[in-house]
Protein backbone atom coordinates (compact mmCIF):
# COMPACT_ATOMS: atom_id res chain seq x y z
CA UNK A 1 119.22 105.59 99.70
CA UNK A 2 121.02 106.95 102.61
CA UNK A 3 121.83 105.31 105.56
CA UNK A 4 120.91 106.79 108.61
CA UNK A 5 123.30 108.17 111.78
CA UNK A 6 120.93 105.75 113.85
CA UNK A 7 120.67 102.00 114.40
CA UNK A 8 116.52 100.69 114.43
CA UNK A 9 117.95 99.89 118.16
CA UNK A 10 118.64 103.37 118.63
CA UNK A 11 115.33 104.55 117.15
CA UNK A 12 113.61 102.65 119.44
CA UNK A 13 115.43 103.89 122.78
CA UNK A 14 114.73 107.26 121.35
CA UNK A 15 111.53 106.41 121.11
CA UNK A 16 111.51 104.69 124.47
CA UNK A 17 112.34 108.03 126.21
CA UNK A 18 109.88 110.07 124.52
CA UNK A 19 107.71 107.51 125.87
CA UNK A 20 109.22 107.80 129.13
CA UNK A 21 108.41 111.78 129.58
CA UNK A 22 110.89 113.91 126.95
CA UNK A 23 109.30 115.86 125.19
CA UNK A 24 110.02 115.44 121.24
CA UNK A 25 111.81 119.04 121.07
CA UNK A 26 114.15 118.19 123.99
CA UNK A 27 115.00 114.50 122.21
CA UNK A 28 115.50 116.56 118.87
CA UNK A 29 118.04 119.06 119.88
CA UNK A 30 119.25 116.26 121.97
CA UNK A 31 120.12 113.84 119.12
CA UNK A 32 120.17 116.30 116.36
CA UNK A 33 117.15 115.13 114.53
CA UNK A 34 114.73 117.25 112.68
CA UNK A 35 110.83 117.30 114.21
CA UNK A 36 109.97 115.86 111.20
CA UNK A 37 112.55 112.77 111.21
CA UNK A 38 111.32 112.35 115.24
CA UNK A 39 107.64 111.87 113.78
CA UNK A 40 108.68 110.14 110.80
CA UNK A 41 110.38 107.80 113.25
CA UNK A 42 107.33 107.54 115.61
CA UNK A 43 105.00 106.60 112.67
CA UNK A 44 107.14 103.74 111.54
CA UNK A 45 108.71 102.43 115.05
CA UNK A 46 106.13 103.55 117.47
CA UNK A 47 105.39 100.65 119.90
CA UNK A 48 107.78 98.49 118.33
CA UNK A 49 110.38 96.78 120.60
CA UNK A 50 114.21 95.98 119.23
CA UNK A 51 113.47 92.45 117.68
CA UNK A 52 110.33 93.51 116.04
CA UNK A 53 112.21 95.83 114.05
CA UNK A 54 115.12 93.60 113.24
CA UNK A 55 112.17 91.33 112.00
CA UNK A 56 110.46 94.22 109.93
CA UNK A 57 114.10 94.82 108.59
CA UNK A 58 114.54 91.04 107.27
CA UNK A 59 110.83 90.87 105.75
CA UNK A 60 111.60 94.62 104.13
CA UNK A 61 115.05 93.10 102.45
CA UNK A 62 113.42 90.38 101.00
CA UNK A 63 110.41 91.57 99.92
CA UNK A 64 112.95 93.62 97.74
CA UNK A 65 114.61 90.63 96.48
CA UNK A 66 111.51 88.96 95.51
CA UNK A 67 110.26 92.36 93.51
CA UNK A 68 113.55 91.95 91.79
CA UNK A 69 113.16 88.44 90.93
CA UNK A 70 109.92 88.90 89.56
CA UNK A 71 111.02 92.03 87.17
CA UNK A 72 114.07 89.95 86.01
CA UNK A 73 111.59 87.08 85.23
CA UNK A 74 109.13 89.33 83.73
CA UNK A 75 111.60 91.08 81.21
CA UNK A 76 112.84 87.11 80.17
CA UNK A 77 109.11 86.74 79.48
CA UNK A 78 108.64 90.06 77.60
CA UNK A 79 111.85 89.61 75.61
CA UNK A 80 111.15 85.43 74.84
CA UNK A 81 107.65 86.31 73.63
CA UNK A 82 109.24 89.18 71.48
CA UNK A 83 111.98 86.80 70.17
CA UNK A 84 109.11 83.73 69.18
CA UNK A 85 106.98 87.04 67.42
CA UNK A 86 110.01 88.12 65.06
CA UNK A 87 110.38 84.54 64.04
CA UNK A 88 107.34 83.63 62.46
C-alpha cells in the first residue's frame, strides 16, 4: 500500500481549513491533492480531531494483526484436520 505525502495530523489541518472557509479547489491546488483524494479525505477524517485519528490508526493496525492471527490459526486447523484424515 502506499504511504501517503501527508501525516493523519496534516489531513486534519487540511481539513480544519476547509472548515475554516477554503474552498476544496483552492486547498487542492494548494497542497497538490486530487478533488477526489480531498473528498476521500473528508469522508474518512471529517470531524475528527488529531488524537481521534491516532486512535483510529492503532485500532486499524491491530485489527490487522488479529485477521492475521486468525488465518494463521485457521490454516493449522485446515492442515491438522487434513493430516488426522490421511492417517486413518
Amino acid at each position: 500500500m502506499k504511504r501517503s505525502r501527508f501525516s493523519d495530523e496534516q489531513i486534519i489541518g487540511i481539513l480544519k481549513e476547509h472548515q475554516a472557509g477554503f474552498s476544496a479547489v483552492d486547498l487542492c491546488r494548494k497542497y497538490g491533492v486530487s478533488d477526489a483524494t480531498f473528498y476521500k479525505w473528508r469522508s474518512k477524517y471529517g470531524g475528527m480531531e488529531v488524537a481521534e485519528a491516532k486512535r483510529l490508526k492503532a485500532l486499524e493496525d491491530e485489527n490487522g494483526k488479529l485477521k492475521r492471527l486468525l488465518a494463521d490459526a485457521m490454516l493449522d486447523v485446515s492442515t491438522l484436520k487434513e493430516m488426522l484424515g490421511k492417517n486413518f
